[in-house]
PDB file of N, CA and C in Angstrom:
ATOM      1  N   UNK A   1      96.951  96.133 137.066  1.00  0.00           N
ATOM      2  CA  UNK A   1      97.992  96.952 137.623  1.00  0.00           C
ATOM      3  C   UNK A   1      99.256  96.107 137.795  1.00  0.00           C
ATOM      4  N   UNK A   2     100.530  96.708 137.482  1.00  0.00           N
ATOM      5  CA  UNK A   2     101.828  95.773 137.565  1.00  0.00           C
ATOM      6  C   UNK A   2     102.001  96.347 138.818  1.00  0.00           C
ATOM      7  N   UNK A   3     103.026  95.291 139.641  1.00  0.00           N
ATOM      8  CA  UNK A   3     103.131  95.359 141.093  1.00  0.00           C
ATOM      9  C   UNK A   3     104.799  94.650 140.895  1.00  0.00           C
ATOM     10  N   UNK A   4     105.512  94.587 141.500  1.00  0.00           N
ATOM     11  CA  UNK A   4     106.783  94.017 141.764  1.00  0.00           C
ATOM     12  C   UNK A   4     106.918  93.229 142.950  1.00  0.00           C
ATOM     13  N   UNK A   5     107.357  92.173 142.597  1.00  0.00           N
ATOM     14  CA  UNK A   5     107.477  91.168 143.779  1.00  0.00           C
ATOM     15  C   UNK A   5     108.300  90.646 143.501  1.00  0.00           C
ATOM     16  N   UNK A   6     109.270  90.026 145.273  1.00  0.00           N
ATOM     17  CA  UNK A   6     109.936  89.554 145.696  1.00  0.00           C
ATOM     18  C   UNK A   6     109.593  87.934 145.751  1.00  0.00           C
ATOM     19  N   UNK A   7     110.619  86.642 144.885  1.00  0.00           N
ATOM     20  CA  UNK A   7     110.698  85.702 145.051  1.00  0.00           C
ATOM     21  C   UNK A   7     111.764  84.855 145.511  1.00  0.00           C
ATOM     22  N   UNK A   8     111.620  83.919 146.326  1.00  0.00           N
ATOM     23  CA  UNK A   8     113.088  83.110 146.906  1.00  0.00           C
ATOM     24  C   UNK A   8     112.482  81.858 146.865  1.00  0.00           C
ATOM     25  N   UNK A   9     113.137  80.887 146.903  1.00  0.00           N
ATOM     26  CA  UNK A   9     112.787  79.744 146.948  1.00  0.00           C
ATOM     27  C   UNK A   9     113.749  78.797 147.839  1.00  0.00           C
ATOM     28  N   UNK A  10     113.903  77.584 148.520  1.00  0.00           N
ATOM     29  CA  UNK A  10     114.196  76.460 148.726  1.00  0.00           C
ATOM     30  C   UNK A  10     114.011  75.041 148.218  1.00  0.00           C
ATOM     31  N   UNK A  11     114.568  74.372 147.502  1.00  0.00           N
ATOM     32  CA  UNK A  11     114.415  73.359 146.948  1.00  0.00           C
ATOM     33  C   UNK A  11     115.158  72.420 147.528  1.00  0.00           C
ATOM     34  N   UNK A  12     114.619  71.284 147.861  1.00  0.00           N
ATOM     35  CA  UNK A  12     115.004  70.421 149.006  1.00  0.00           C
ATOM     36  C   UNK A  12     114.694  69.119 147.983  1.00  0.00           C
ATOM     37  N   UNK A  13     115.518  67.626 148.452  1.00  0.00           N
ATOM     38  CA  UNK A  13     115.231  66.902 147.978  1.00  0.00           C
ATOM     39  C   UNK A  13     114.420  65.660 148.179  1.00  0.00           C
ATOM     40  N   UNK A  14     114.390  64.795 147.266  1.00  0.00           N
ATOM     41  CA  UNK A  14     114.500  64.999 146.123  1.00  0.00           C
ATOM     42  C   UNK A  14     114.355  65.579 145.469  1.00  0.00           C
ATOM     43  N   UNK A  15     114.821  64.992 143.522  1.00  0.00           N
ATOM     44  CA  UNK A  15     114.295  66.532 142.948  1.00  0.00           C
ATOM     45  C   UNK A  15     114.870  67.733 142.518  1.00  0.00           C
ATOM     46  N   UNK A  16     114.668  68.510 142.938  1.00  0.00           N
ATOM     47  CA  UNK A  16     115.569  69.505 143.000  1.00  0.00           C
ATOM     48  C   UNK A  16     115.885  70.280 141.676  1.00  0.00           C
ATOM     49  N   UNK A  17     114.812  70.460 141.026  1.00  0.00           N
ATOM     50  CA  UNK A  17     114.708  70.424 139.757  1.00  0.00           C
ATOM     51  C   UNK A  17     114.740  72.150 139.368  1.00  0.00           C
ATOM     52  N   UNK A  18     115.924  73.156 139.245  1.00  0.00           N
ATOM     53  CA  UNK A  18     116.009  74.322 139.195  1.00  0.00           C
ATOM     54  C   UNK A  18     115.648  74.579 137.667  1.00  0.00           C
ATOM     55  N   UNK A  19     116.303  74.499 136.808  1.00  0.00           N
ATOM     56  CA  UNK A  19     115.993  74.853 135.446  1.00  0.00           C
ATOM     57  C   UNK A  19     114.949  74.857 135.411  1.00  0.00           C
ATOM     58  N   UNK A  20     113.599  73.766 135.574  1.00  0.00           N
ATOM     59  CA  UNK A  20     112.754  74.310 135.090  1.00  0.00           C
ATOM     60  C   UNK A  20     112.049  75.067 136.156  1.00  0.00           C
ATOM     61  N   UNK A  21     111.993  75.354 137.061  1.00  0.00           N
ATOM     62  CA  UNK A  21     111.673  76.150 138.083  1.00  0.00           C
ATOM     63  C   UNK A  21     112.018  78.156 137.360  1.00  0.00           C
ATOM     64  N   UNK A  22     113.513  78.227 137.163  1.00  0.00           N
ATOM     65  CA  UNK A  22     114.260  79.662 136.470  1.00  0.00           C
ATOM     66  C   UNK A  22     113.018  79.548 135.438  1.00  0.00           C
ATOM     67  N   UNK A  23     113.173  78.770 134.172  1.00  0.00           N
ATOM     68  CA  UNK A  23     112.794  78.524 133.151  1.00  0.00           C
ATOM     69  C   UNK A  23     110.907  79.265 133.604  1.00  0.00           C
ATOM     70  N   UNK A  24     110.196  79.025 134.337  1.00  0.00           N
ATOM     71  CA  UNK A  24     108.950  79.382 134.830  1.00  0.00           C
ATOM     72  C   UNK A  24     109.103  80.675 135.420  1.00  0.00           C
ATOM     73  N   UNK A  25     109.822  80.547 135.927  1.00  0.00           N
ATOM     74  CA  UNK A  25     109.950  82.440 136.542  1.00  0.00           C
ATOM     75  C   UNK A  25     110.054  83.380 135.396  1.00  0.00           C
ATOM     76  N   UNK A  26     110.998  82.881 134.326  1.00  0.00           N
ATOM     77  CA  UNK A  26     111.229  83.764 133.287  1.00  0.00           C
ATOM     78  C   UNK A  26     109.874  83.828 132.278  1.00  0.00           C
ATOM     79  N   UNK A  27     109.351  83.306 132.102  1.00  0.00           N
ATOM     80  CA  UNK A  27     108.287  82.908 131.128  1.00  0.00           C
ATOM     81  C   UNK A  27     107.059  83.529 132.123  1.00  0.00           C
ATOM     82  N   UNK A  28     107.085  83.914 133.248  1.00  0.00           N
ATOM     83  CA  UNK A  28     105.772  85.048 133.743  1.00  0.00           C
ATOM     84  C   UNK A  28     105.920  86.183 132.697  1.00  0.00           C
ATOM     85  N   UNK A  29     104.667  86.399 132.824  1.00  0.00           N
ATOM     86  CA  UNK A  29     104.468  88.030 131.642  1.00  0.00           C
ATOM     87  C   UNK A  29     104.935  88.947 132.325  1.00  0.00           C
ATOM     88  N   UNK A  30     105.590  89.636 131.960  1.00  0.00           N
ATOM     89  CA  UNK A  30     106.431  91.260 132.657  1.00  0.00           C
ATOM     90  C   UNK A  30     107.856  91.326 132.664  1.00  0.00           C
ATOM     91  N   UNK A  31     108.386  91.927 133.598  1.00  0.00           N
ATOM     92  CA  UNK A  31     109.892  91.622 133.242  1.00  0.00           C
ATOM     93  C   UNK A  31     110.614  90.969 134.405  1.00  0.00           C
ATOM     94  N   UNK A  32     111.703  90.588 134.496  1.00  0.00           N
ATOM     95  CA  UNK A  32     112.620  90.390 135.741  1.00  0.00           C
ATOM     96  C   UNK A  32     113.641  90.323 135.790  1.00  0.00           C
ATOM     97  N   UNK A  33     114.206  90.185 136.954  1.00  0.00           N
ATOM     98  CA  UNK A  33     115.455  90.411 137.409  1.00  0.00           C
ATOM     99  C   UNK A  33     116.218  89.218 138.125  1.00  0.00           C
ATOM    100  N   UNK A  34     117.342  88.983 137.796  1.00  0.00           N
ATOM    101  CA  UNK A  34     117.896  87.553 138.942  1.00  0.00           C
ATOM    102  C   UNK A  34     119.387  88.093 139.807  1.00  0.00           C
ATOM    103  N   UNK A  35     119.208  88.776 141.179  1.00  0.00           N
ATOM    104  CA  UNK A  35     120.061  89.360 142.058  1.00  0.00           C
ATOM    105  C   UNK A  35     121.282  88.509 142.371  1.00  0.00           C
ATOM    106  N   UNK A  36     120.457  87.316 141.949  1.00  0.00           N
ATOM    107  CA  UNK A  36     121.422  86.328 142.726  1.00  0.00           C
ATOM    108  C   UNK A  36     121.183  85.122 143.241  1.00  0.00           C
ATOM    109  N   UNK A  37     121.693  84.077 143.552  1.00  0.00           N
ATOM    110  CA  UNK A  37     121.083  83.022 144.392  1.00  0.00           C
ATOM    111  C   UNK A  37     119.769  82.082 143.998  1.00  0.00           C
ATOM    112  N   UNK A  38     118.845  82.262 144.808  1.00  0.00           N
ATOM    113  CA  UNK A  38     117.409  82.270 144.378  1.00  0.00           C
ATOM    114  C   UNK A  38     116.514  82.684 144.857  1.00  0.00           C
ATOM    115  N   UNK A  39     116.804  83.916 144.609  1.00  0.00           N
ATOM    116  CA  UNK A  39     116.415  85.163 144.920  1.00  0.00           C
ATOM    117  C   UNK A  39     116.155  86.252 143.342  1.00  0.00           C
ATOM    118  N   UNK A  40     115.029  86.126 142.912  1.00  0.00           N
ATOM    119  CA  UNK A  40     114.145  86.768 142.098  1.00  0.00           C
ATOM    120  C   UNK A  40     113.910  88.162 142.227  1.00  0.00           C
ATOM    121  N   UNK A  41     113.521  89.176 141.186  1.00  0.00           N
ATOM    122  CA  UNK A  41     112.584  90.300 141.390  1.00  0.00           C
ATOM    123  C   UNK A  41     111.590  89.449 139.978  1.00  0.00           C
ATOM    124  N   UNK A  42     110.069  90.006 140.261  1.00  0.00           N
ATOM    125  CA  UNK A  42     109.207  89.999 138.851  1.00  0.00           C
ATOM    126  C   UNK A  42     108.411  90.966 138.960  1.00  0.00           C
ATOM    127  N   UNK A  43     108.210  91.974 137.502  1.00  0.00           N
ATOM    128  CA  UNK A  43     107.492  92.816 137.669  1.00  0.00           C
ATOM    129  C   UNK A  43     106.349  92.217 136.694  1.00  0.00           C
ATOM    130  N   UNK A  44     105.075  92.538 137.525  1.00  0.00           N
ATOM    131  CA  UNK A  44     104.000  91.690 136.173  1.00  0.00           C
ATOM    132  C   UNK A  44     102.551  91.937 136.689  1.00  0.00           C
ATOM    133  N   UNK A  45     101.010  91.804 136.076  1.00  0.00           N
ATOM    134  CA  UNK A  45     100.148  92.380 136.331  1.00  0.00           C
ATOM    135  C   UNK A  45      99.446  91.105 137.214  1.00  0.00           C
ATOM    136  N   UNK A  46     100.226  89.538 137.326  1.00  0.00           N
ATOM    137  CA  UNK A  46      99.984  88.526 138.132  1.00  0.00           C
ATOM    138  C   UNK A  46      99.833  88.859 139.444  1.00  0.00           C
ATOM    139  N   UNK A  47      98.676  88.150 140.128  1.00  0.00           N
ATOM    140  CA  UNK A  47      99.203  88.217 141.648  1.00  0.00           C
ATOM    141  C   UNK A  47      99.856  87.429 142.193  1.00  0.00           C
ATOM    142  N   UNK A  48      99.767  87.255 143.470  1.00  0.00           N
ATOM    143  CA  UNK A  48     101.247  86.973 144.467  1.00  0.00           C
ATOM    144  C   UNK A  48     100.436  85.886 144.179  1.00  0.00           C
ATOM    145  N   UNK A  49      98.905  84.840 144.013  1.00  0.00           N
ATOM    146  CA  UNK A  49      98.458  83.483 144.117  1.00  0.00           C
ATOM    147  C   UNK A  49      98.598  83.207 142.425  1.00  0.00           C
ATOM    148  N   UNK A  50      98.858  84.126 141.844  1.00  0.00           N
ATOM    149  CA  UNK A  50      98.730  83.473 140.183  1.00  0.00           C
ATOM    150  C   UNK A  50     100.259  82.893 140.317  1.00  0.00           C
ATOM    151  N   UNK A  51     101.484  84.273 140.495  1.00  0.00           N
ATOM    152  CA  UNK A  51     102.550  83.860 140.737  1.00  0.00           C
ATOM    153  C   UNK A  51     102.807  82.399 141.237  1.00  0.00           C
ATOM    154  N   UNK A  52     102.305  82.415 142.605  1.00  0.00           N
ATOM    155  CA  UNK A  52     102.953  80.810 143.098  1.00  0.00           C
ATOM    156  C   UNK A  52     101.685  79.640 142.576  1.00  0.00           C
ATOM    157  N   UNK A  53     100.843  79.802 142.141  1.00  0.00           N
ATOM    158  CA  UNK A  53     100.190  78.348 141.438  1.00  0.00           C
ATOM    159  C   UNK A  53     100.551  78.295 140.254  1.00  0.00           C
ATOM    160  N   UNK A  54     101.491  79.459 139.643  1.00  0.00           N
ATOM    161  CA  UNK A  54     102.434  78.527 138.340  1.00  0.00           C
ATOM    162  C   UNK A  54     103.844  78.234 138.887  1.00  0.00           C
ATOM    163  N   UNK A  55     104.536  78.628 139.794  1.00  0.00           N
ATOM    164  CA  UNK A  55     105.678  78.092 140.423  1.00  0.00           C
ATOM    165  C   UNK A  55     105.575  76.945 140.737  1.00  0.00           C
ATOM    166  N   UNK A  56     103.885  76.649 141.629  1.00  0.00           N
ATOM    167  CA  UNK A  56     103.957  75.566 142.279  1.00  0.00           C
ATOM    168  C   UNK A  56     103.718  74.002 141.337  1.00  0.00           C
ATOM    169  N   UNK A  57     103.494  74.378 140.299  1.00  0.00           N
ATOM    170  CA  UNK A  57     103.124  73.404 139.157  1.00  0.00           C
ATOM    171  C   UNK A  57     104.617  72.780 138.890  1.00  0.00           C
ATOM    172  N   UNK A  58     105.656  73.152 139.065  1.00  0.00           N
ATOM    173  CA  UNK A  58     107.102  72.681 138.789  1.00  0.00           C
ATOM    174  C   UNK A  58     107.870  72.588 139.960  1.00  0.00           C
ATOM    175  N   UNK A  59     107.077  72.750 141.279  1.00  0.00           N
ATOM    176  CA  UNK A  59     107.656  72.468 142.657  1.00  0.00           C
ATOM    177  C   UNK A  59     107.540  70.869 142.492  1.00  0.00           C
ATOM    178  N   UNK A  60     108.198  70.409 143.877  1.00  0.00           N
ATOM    179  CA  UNK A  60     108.175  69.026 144.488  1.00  0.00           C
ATOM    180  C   UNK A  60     107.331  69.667 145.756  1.00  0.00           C
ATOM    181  N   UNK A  61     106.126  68.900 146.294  1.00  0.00           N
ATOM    182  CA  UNK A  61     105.782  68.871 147.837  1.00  0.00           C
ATOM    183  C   UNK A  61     106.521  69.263 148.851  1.00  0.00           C
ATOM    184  N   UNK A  62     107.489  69.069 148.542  1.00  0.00           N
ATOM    185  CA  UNK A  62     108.696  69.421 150.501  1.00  0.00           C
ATOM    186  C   UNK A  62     109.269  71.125 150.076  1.00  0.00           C
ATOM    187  N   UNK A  63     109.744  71.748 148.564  1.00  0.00           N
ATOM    188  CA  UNK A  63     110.091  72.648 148.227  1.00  0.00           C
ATOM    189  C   UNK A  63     109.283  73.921 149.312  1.00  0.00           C
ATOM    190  N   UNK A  64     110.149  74.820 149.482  1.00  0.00           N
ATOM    191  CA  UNK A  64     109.238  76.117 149.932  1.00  0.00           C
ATOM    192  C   UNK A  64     109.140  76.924 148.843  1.00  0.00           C
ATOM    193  N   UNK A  65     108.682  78.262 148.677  1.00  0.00           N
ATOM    194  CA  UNK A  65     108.516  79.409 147.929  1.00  0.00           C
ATOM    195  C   UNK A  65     108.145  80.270 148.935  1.00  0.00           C
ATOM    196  N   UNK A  66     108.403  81.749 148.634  1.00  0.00           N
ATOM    197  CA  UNK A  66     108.191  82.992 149.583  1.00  0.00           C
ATOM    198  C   UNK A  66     107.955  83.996 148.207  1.00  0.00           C
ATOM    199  N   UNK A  67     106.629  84.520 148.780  1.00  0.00           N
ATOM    200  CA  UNK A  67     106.080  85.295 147.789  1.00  0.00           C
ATOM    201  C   UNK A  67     106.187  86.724 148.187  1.00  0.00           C
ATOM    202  N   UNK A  68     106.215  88.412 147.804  1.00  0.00           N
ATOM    203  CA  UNK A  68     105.885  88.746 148.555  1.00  0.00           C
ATOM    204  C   UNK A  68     106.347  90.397 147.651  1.00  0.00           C
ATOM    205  N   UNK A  69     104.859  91.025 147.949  1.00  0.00           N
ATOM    206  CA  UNK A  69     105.341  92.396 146.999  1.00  0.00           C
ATOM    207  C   UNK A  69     106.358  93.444 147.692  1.00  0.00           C
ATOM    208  N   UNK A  70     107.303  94.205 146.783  1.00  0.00           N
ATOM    209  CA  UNK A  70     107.866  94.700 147.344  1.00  0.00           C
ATOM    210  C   UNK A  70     107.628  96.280 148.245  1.00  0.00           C
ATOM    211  N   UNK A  71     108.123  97.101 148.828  1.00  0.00           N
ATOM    212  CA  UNK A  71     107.640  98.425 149.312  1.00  0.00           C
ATOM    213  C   UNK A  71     108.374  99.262 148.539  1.00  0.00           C
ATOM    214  N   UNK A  72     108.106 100.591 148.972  1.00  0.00           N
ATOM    215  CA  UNK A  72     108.263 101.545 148.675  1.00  0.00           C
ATOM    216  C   UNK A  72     110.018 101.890 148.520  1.00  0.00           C
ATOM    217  N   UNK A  73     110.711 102.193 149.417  1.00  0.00           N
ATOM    218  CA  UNK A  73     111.950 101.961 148.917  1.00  0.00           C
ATOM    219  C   UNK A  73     112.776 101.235 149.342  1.00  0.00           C
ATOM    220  N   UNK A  74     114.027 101.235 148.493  1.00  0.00           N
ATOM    221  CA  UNK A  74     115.143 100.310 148.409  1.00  0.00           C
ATOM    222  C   UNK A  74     116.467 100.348 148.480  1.00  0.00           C
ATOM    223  N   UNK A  75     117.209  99.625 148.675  1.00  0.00           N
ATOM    224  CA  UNK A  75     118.657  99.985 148.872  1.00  0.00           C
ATOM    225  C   UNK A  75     119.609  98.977 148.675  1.00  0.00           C
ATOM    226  N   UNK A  76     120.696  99.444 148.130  1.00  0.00           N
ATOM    227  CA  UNK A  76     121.553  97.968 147.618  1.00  0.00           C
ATOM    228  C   UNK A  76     123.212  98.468 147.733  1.00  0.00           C
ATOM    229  N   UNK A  77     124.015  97.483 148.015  1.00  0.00           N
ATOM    230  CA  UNK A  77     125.289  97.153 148.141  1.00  0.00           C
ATOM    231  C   UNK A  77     126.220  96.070 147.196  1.00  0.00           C
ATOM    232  N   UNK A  78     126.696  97.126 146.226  1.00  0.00           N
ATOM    233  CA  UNK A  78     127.505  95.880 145.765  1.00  0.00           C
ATOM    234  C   UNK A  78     126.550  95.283 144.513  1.00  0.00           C
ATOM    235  N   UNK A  79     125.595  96.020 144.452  1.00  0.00           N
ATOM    236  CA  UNK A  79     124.729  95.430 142.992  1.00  0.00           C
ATOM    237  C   UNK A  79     125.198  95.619 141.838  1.00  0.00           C
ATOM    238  N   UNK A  80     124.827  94.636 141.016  1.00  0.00           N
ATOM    239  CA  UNK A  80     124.936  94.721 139.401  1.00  0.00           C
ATOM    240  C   UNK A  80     124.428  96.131 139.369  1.00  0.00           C
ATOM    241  N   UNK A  81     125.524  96.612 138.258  1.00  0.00           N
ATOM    242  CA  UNK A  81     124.621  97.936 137.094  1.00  0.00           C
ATOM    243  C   UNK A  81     123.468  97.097 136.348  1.00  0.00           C
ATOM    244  N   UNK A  82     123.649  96.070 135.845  1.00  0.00           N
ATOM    245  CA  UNK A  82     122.452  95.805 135.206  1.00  0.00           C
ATOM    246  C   UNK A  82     120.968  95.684 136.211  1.00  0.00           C
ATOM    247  N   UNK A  83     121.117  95.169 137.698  1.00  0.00           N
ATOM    248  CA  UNK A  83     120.315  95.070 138.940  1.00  0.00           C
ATOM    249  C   UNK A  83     119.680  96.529 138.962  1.00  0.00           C
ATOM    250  N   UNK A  84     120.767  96.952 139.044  1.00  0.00           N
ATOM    251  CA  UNK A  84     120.581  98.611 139.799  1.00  0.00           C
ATOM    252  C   UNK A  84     119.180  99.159 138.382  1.00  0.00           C
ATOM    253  N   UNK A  85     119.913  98.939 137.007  1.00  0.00           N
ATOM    254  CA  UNK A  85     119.134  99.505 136.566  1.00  0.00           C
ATOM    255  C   UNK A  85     117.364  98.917 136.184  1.00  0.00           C
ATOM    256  N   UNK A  86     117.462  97.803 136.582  1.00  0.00           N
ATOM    257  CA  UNK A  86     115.956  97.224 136.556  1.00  0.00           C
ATOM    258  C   UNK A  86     115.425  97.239 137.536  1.00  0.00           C
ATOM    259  N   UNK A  87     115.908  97.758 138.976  1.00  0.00           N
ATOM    260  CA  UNK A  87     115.125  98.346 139.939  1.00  0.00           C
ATOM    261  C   UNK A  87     114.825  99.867 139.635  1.00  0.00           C
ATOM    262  N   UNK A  88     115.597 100.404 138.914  1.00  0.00           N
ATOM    263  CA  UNK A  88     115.405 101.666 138.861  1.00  0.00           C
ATOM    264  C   UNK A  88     113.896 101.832 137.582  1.00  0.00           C
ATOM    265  N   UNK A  89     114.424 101.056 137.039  1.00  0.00           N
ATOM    266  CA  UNK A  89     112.730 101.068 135.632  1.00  0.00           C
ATOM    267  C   UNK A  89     111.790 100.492 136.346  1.00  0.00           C
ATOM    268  N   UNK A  90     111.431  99.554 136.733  1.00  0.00           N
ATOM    269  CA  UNK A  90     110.795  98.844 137.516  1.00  0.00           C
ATOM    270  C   UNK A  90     110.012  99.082 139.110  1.00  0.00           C
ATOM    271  N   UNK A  91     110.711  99.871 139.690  1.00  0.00           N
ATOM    272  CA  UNK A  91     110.551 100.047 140.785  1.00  0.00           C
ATOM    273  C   UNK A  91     110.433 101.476 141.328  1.00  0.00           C
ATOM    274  N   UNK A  92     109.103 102.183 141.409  1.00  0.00           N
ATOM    275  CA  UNK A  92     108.789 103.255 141.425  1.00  0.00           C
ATOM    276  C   UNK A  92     108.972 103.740 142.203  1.00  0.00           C
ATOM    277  N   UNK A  93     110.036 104.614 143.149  1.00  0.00           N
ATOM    278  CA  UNK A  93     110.189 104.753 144.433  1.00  0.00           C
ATOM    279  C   UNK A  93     111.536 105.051 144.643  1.00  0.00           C
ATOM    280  N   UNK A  94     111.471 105.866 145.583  1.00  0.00           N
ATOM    281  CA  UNK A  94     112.716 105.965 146.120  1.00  0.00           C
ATOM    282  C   UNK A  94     113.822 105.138 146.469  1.00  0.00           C
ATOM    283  N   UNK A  95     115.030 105.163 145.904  1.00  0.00           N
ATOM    284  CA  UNK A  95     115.757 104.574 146.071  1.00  0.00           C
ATOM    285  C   UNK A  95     117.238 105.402 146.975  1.00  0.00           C
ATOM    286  N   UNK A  96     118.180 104.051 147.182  1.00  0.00           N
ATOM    287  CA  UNK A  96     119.362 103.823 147.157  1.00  0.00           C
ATOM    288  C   UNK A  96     120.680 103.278 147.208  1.00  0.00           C
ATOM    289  N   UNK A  97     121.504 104.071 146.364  1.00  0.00           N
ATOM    290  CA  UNK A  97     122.351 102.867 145.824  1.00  0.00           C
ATOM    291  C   UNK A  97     123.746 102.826 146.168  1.00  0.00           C
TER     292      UNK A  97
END
């Protein structure tokens, strides 16, 4: 079953190694989205522990990650049309925009 989840991260140093961190988010099976920041959407049939034990393979020890599926509906300000529209394919549920 595909599920959509919410990813953010902190990367602290040393280290600090983002590219390949993006580079791993993008390369999960399914699709995604980048809102901004580092701050993720991924839609994919992974769970929230498959998700972060391949994140965590390109973490440093001190780094955080926040995993976490999303709910039912949503709402946004100021979003990309391209955002808007991969929550809208992606994200089964009531929205607003």
């Amino acid at each position: 079953m595909t599920k959509t989840y919410s990813i953010n991260y902190n990367l602290s140093n040393p280290g600090r190694n983002y590219q390949r961190l993006i580079n791993t988010i993008k390369s999960l099976p399914g699709t995604w989205a980048h809102p901004g920041g580092s701050h993720w959407f991924v839609s994919t049939h992974l769970s929230g522990v498959e998700i972060r034990s391949r994140l965590n393979s390109v973490m440093d020890g001190n780094d955080q990650l926040y995993i976490h599926t999303v709910g039912d509906d949503w709402w946004t300000q100021n979003a990309s049309t391209e955002i808007v529209g991969w929550l809208r394919a992606n994200w089964k549920s009531s929205c607003r925009v």
